[in-house]
Each structure stands twice: as structure tokens, then as C-alpha cells.
N, C-alpha and C. Protein backbone atom coordinates (compact mmCIF):
# COMPACT_ATOMS: atom_id res chain seq x y z
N UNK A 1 -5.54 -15.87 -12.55
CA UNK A 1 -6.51 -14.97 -11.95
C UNK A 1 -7.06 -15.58 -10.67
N UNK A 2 -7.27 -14.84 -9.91
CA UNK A 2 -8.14 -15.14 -8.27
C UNK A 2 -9.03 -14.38 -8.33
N UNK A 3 -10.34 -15.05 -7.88
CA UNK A 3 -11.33 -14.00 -7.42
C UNK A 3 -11.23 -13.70 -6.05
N UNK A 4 -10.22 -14.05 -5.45
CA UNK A 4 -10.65 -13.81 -3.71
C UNK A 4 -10.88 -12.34 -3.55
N UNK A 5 -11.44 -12.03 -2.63
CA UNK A 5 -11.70 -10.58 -2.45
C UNK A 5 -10.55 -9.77 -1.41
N UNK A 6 -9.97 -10.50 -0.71
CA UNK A 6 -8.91 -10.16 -0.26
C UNK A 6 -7.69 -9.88 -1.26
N UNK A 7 -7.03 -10.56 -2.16
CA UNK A 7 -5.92 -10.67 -3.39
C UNK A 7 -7.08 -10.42 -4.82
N UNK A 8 -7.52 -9.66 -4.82
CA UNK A 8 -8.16 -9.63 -6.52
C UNK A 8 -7.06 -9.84 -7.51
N UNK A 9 -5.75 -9.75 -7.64
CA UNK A 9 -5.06 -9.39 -8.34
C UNK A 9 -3.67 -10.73 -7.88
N UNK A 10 -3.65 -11.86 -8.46
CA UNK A 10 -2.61 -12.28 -8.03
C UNK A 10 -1.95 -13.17 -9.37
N UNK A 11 -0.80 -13.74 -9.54
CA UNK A 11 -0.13 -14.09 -10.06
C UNK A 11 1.14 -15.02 -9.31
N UNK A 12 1.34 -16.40 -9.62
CA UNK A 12 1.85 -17.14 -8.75
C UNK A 12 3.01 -17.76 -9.53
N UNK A 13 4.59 -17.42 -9.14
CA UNK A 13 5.66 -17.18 -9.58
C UNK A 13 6.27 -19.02 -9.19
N UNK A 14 6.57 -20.01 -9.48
CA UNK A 14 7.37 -20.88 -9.37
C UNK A 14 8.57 -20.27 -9.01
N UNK A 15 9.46 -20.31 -7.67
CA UNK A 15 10.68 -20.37 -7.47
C UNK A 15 11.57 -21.49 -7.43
N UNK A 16 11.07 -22.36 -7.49
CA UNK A 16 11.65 -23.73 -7.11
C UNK A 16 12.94 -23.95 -8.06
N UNK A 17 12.48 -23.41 -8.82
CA UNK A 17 13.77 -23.50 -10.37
C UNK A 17 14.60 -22.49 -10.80
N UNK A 18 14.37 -21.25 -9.67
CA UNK A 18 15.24 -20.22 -10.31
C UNK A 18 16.02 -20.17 -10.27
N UNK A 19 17.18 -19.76 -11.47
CA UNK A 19 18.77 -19.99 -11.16
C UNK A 19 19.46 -18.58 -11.17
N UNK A 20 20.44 -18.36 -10.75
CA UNK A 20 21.10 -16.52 -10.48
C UNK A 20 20.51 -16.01 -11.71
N UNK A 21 20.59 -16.48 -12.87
CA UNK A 21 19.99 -15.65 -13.90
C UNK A 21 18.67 -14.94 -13.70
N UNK A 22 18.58 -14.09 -13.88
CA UNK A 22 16.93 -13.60 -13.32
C UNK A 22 15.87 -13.91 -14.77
N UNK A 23 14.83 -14.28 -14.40
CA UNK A 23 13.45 -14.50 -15.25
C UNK A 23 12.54 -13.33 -14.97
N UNK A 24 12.36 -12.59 -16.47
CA UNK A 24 11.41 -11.23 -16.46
C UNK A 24 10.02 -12.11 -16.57
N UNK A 25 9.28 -11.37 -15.73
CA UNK A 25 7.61 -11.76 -15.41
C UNK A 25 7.08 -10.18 -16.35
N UNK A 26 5.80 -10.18 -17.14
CA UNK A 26 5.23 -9.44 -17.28
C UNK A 26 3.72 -9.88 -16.86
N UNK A 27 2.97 -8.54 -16.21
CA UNK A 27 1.33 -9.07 -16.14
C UNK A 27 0.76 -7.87 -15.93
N UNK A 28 -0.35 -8.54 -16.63
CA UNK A 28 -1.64 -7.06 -16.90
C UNK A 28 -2.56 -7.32 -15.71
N UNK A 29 -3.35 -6.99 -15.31
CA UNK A 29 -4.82 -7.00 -14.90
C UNK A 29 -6.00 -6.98 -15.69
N UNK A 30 -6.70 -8.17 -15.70
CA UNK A 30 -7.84 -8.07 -16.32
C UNK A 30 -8.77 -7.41 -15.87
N UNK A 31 -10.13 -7.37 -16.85
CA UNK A 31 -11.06 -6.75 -16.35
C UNK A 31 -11.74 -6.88 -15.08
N UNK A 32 -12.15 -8.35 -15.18
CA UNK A 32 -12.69 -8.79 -13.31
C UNK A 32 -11.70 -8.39 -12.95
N UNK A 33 -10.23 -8.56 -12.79
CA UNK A 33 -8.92 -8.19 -11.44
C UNK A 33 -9.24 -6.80 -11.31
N UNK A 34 -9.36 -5.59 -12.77
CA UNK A 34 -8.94 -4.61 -12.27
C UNK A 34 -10.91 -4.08 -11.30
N UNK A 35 -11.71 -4.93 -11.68
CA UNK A 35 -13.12 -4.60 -10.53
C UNK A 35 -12.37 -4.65 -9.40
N UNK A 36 -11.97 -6.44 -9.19
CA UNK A 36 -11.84 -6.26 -7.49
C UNK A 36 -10.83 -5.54 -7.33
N UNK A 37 -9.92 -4.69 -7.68
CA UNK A 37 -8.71 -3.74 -6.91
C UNK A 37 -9.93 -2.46 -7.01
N UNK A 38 -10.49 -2.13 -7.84
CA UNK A 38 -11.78 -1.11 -7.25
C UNK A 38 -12.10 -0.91 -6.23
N UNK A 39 -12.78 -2.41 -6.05
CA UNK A 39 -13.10 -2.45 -4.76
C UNK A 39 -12.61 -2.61 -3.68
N UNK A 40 -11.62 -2.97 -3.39
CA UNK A 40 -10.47 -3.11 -2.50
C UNK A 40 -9.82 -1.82 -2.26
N UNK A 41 -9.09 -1.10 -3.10
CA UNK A 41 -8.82 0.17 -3.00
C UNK A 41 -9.89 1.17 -2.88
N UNK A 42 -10.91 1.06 -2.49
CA UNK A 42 -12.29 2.05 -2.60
C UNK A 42 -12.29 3.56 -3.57
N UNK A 43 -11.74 2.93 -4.98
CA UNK A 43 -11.76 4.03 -5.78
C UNK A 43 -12.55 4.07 -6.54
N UNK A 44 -12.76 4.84 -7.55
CA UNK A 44 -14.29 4.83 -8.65
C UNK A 44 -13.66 4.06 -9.70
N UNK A 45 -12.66 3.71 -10.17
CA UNK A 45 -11.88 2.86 -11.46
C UNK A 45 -10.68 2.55 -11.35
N UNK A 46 -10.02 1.32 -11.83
CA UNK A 46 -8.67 1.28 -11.94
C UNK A 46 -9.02 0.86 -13.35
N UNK A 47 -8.26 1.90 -13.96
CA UNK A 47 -7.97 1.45 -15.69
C UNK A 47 -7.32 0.68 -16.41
N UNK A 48 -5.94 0.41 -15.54
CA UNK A 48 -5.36 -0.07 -16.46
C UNK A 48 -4.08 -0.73 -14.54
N UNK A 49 -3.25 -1.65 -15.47
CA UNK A 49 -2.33 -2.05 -13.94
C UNK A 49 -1.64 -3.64 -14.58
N UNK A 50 0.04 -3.06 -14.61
CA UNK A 50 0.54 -4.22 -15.43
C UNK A 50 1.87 -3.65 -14.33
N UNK A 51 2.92 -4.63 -14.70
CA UNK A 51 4.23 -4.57 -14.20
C UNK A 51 4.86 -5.94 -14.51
N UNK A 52 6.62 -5.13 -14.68
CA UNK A 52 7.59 -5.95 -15.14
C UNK A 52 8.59 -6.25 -14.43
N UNK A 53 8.29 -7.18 -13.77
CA UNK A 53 9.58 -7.48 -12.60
C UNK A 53 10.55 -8.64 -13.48
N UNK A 54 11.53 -8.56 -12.66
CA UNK A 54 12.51 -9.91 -12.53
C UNK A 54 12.49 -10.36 -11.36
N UNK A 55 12.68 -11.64 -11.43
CA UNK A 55 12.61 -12.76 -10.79
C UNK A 55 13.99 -13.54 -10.62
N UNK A 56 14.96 -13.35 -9.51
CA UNK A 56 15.95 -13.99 -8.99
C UNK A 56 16.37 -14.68 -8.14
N UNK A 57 17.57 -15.39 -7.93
CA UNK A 57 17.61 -16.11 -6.73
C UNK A 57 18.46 -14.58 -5.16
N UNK A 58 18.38 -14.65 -4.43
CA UNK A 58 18.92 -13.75 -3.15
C UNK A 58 19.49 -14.98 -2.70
N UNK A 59 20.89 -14.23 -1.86
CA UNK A 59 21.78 -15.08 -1.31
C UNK A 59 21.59 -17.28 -1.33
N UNK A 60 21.17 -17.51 -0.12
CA UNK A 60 21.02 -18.77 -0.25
C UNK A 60 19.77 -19.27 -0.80
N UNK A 61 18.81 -19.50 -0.29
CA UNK A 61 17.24 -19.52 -0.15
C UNK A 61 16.05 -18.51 -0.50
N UNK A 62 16.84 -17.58 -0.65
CA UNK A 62 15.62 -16.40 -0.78
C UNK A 62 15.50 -16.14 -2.42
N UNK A 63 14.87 -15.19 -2.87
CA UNK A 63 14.06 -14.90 -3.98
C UNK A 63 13.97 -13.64 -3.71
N UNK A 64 14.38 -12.28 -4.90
CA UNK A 64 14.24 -11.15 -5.08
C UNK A 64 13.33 -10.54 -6.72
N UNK A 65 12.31 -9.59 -5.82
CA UNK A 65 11.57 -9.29 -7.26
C UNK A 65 11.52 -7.78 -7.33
N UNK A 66 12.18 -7.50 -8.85
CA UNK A 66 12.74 -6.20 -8.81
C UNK A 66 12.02 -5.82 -10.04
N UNK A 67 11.51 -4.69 -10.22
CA UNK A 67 11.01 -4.00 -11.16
C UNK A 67 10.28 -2.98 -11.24
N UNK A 68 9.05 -2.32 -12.15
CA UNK A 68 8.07 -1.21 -11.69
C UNK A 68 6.60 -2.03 -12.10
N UNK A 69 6.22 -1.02 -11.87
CA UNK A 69 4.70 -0.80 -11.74
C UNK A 69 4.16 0.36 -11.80
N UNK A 70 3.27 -0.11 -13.06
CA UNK A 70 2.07 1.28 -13.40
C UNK A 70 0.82 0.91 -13.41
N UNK A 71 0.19 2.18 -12.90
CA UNK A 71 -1.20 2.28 -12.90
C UNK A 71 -2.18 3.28 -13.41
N UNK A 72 -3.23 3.18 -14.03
CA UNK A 72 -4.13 4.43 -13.85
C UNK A 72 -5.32 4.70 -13.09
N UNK A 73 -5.80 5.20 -12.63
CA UNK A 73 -6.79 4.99 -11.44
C UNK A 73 -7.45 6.42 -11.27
N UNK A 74 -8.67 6.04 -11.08
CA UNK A 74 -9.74 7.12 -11.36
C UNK A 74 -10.28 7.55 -9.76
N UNK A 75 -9.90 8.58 -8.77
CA UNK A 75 -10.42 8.66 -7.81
C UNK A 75 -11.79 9.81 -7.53
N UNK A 76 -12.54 9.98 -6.28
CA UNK A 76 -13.39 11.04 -6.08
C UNK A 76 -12.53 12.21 -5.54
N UNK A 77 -12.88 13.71 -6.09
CA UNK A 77 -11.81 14.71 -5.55
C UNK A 77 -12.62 14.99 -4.01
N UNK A 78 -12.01 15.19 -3.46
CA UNK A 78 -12.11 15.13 -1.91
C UNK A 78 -12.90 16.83 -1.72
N UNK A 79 -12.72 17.50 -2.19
CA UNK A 79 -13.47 18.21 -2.53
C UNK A 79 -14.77 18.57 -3.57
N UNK A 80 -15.13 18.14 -4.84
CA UNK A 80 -16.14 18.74 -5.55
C UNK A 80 -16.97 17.05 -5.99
N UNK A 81 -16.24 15.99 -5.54
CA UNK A 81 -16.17 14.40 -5.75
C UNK A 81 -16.13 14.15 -7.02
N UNK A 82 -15.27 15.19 -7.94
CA UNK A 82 -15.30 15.08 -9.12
C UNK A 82 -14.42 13.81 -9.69
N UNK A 83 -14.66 12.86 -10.54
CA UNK A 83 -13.59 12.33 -11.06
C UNK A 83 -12.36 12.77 -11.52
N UNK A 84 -10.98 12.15 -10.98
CA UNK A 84 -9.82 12.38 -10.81
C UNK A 84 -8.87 11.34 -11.18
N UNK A 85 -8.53 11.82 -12.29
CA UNK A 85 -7.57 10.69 -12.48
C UNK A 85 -6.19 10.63 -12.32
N UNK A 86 -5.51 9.55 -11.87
CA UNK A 86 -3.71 9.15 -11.97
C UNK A 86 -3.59 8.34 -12.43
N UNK A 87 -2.27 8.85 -12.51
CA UNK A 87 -1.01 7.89 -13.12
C UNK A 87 -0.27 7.42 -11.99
N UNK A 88 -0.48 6.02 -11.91
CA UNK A 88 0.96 5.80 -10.35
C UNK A 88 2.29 5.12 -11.46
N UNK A 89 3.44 4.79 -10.94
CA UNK A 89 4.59 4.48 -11.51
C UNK A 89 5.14 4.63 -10.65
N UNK A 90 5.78 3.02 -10.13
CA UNK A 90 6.50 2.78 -8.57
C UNK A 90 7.43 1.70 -9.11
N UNK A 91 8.62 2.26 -8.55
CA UNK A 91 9.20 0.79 -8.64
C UNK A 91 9.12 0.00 -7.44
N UNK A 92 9.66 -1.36 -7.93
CA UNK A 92 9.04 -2.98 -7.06
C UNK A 92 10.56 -3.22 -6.36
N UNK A 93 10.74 -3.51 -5.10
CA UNK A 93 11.88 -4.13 -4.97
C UNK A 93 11.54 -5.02 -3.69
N UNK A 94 11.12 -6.35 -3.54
CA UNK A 94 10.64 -7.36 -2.57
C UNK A 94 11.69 -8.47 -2.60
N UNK A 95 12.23 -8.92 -1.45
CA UNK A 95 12.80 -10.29 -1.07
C UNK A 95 11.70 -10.71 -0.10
N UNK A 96 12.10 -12.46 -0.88
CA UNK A 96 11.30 -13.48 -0.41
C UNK A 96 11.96 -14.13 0.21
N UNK A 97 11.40 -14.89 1.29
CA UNK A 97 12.59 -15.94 2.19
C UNK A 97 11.50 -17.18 2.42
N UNK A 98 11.78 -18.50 2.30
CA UNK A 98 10.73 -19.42 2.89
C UNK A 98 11.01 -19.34 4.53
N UNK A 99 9.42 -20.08 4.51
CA UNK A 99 9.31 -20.03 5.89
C UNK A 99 10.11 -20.58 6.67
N UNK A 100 10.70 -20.59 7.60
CA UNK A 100 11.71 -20.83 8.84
C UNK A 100 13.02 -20.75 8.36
N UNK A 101 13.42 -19.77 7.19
CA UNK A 101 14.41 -19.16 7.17
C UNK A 101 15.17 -18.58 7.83
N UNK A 102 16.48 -18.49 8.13
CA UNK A 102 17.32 -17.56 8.84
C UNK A 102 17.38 -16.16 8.54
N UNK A 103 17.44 -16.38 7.20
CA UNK A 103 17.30 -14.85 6.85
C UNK A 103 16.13 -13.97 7.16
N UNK A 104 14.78 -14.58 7.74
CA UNK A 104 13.66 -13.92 8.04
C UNK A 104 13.88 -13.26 9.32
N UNK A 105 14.55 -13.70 9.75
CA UNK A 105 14.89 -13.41 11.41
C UNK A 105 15.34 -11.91 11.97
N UNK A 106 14.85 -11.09 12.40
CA UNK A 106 14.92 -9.49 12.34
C UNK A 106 16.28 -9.20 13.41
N UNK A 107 16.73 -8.37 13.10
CA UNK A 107 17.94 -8.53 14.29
C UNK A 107 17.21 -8.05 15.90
N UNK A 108 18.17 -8.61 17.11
CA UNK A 108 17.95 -8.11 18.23
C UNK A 108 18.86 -7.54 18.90
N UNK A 109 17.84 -6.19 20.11
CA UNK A 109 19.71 -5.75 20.75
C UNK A 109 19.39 -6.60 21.60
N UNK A 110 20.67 -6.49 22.69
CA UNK A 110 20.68 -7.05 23.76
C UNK A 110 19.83 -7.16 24.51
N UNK A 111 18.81 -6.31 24.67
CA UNK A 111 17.56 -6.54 25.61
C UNK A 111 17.16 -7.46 24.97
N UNK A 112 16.60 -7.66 23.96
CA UNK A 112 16.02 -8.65 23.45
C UNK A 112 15.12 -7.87 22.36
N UNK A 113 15.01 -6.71 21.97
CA UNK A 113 13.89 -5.83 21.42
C UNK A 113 14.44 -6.15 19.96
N UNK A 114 13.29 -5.62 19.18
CA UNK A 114 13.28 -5.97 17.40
C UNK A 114 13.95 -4.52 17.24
N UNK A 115 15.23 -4.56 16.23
CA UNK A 115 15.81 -3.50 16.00
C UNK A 115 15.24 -3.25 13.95
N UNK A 116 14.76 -1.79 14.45
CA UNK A 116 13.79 -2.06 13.14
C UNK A 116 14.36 -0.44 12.46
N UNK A 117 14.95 -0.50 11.40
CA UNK A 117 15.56 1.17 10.64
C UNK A 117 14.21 1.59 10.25
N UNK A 118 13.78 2.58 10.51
CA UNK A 118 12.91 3.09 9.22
C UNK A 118 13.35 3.59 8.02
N UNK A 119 14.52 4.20 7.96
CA UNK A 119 14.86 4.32 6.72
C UNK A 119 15.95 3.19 5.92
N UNK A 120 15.38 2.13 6.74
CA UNK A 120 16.69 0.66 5.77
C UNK A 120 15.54 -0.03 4.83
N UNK A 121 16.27 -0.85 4.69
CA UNK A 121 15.25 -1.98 3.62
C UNK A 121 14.38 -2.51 4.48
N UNK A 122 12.89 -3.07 4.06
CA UNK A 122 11.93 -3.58 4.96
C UNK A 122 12.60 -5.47 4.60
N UNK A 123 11.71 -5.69 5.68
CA UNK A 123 11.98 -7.03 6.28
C UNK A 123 11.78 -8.04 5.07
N UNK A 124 12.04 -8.89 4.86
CA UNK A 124 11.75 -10.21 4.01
C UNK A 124 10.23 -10.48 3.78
N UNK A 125 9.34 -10.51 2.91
CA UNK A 125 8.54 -11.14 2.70
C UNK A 125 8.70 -12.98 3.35
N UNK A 126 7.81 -13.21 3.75
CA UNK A 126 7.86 -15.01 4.08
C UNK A 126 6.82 -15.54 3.06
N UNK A 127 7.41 -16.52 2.73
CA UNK A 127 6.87 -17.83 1.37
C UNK A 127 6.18 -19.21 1.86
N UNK A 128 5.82 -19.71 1.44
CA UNK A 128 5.89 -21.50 1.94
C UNK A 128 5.51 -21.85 0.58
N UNK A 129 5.89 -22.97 0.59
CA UNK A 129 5.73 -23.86 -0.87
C UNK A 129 7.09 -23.15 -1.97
N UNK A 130 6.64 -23.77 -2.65
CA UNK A 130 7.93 -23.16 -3.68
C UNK A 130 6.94 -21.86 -5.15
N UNK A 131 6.06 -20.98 -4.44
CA UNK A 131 5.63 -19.91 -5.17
C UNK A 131 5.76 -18.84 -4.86
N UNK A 132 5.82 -17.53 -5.19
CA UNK A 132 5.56 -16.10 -4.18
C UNK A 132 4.40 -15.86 -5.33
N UNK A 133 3.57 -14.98 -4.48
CA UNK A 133 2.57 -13.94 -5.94
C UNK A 133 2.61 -12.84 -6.17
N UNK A 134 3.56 -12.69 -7.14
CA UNK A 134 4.14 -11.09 -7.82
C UNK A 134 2.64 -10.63 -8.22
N UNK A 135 1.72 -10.64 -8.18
CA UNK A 135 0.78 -10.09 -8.38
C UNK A 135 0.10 -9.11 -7.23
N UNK A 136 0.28 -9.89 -5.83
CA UNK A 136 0.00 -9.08 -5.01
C UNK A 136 1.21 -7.85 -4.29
N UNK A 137 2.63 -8.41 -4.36
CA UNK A 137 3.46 -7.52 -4.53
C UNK A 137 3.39 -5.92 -5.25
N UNK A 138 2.95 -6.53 -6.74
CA UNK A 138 2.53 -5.40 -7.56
C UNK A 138 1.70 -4.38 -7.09
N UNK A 139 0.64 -5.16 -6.62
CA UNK A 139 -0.70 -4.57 -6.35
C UNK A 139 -0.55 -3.63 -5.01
N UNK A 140 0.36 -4.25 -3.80
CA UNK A 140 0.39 -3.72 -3.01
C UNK A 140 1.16 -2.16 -2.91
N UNK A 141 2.56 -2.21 -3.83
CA UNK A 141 3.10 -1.60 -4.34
C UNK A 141 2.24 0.18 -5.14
N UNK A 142 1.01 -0.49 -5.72
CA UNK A 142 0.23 0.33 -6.14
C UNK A 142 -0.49 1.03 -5.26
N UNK A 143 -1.27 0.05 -4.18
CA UNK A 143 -2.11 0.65 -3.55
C UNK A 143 -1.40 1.33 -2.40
N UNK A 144 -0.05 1.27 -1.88
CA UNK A 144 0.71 2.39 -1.14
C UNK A 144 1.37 4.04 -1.95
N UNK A 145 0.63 3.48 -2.91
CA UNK A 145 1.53 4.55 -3.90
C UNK A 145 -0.16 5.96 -4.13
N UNK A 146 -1.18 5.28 -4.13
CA UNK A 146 -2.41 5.86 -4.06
C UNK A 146 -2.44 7.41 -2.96
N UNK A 147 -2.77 8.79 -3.84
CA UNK A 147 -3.17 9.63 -2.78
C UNK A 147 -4.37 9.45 -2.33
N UNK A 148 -4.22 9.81 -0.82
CA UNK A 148 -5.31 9.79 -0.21
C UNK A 148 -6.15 10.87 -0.23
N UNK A 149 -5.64 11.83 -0.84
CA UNK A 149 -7.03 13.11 -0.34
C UNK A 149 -6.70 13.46 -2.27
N UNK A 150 -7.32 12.88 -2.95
CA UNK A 150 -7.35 13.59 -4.39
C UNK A 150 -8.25 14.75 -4.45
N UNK A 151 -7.72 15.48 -5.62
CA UNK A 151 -7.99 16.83 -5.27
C UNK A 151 -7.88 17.69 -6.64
N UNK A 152 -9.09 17.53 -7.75
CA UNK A 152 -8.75 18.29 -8.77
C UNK A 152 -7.64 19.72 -8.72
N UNK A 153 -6.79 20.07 -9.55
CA UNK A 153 -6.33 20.79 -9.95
C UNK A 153 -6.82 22.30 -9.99
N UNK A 154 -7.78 22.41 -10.50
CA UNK A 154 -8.14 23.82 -10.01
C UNK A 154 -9.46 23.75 -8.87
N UNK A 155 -9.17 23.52 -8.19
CA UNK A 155 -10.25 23.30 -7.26
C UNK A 155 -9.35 23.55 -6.12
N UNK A 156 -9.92 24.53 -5.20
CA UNK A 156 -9.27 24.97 -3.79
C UNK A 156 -10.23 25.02 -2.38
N UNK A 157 -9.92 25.10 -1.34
CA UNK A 157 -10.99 24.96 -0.68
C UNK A 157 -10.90 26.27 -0.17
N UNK A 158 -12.00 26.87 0.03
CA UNK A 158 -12.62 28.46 0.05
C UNK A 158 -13.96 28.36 0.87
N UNK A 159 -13.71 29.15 1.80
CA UNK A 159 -14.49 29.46 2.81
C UNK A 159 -14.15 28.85 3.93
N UNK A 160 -13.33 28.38 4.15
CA UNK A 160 -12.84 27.28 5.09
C UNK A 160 -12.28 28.32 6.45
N UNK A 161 -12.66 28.16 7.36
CA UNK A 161 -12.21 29.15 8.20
C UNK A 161 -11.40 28.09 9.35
N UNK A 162 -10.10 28.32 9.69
CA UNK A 162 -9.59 27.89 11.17
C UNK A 162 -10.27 28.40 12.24
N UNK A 163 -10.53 27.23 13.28
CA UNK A 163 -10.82 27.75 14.45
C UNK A 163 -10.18 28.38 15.60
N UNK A 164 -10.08 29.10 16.49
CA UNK A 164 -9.72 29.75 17.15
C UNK A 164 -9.27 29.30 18.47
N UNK A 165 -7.93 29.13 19.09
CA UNK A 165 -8.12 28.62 20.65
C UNK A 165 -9.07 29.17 21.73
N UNK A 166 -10.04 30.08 21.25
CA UNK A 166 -10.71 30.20 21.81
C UNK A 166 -12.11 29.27 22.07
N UNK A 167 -12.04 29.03 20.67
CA UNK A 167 -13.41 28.00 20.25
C UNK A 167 -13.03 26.44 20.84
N UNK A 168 -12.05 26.41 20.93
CA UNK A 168 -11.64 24.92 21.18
C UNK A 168 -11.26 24.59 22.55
N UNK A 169 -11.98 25.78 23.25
CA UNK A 169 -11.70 25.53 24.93
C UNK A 169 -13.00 24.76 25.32
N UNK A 170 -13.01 23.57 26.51
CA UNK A 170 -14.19 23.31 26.55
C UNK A 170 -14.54 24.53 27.37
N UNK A 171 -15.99 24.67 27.52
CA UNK A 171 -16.83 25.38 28.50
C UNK A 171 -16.46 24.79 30.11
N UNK A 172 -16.77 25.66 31.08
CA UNK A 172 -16.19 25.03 32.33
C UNK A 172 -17.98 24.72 32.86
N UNK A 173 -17.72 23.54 33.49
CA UNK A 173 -19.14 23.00 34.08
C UNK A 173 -19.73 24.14 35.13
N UNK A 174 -18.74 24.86 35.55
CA UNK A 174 -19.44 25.75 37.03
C UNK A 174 -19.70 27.51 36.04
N UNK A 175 -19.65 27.12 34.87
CA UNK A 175 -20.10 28.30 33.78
C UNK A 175 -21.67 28.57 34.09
N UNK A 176 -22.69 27.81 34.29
CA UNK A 176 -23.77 28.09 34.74
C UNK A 176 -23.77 28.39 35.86
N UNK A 177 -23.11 28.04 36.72
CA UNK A 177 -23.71 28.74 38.58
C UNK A 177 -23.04 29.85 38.77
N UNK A 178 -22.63 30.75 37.57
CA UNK A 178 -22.25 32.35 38.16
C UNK A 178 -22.84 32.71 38.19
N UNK A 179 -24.25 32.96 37.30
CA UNK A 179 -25.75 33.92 37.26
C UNK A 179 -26.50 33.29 38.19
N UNK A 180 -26.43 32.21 39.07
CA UNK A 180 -27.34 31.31 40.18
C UNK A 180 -26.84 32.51 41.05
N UNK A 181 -27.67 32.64 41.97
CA UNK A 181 -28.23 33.52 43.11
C UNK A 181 -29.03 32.69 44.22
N UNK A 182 -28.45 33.00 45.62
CA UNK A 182 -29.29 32.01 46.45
C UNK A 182 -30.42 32.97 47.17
N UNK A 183 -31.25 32.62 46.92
CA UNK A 183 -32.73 33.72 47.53
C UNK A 183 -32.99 33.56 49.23
């Protein structure tokens, strides 16, 4: 457990010894962990928040952590601020590389620019020491998985009127000197 307020939620994986065989990690969140992801995620509760990864070696040096993650989590509905609850369920898929790895190294084109897919795999996590913390993996995993505008179920928004391109013109400054008159 960590209390930092930045990582409420961490768990610190020894790689130093992993061999191709993969090692299953399981971990819950305790009560203090699941406060500070409360507070960190600015929700009204996290109930519950465990996940089961494996733990492997990637090509030379690196470290891959593959698995899911569940959550339950109690938000305000963005409308009536009623309590709202989910279910998240994400799967985990993170490579680790230590620091000054080759494999961290992002490709370049010829100009020299970072050639970055949005729809490929994201970049390597970076390590130092011989730990990663599948805990914040998890966690992070969760808290991208979080809707942002919760929104009870029968609850709609009513009365809500669009505005008009008319309304959204500014006023012109020389709008007052048409009724000016010079005496």
C-alpha cells in the first residue's frame, strides 16, 4: 500500500527474476487505497477495484503486463447529482522497458519528427530499478475507462433549448450610434 496522493493505489512487481513463463499477480484495493482513488478520480465512491494480470518477460529487456480490470464506482449524475453507479471491466495490456532502453525509442521519419499511429500500440512504459507498479497500471486503466458525464437512466434533459445563430452573433459596437443624431 502507498499513501501518496498522487499513486493511492500501487503495487510493486519484482522483474528482476522473471522468466518467459509468465507470473499471475492478483490485487484488491483496500479501504484507505480505494479513499484515495476517490479522491483522485473526483467521484463520490469507488467500491470495490482488483485485477489479474500476468507478468512476463517481452523480447530482450522489457516486461509485459496483460490482463483485466474491474471496478465499481459510484458517480454524481450530471444532471439530477443523483448517485450513479458502474461497473468498469477493461482489459490491461502494458510493456515495460528499463530506462535507456532501445526499445523505448519511438521511431523517426526522415525529418527527424516522432512517428506516432493512433490506432497502433502505445509506446513502452519506462522502468528504473528492477520493479514496475501494476497497481498504478491497473488504476490508470480504470480511471481512462470512467464516464465523464454520468447520467442516470431515466433522467433526460428537458427544457434545454439550442441557441440560435442569431443569438450567438456578437452585437456590432457602432449598434448604438444609429439612434445618435447630431443637433
Amino acid at each position: 500500500m502507498n499513501t501518496d496522493d498522487d499513486t493511492p493505489f500501487s503495487y510493486l512487481v519484482k522483474v528482476g527474476h522473471i522468466s518467459a513463463n509468465p507470473v499471475e499477480v492478483r490485487i484488491n484495493a483496500d479501504a484507505e487505497e480505494r479513499a484515495g482513488l476517490t479522491r483522485l478520480w473526483s467521484v463520490l465512491e469507488v467500491k470495490a477495484l482488483s485485477a489479474t494480470l500476468q507478468v512476463q518477460r517481452w523480447k530482450r529487456d522489457g516486461v509485459r503486463l496483460k490482463g483485466r480490470v474491474t471496478a465499481d464506482i459510484v458517480q454524481a449524475c450530471v444532471v439530477t447529482l443523483d448517485p450513479v453507479e458502474a461497473h468498469i471491466d477493461e482489459p490491461v495490456d502494458v510493456i515495460f522497458v528499463p530506462e535507456g532502453s532501445k526499445l523505448a525509442r519511438l521511431p523517426l521519419a526522415e525529418s527527424g519528427e516522432m512517428l506516432l499511429d493512433p490506432e497502433g500500440p502505445d509506446a513502452p512504459e519506462i522502468f528504473t530499478g528492477d520493479t514496475i507498479d501494476a497497481g498504478v497500471a491497473a488504476a490508470e486503466h480504470v480511471a481512462l475507462a470512467i464516464d465523464p458525464y454520468p447520467r442516470r437512466a431515466d433522467v433526460a434533459f428537458a427544457g434545454h433549448i439550442e441557441s440560435t445563430d442569431e443569438d450567438d452573433r456578437k452585437p456590432s459596437p457602432f449598434a448604438v450610434l444609429k439612434d445618435w443624431k447630431k443637433d
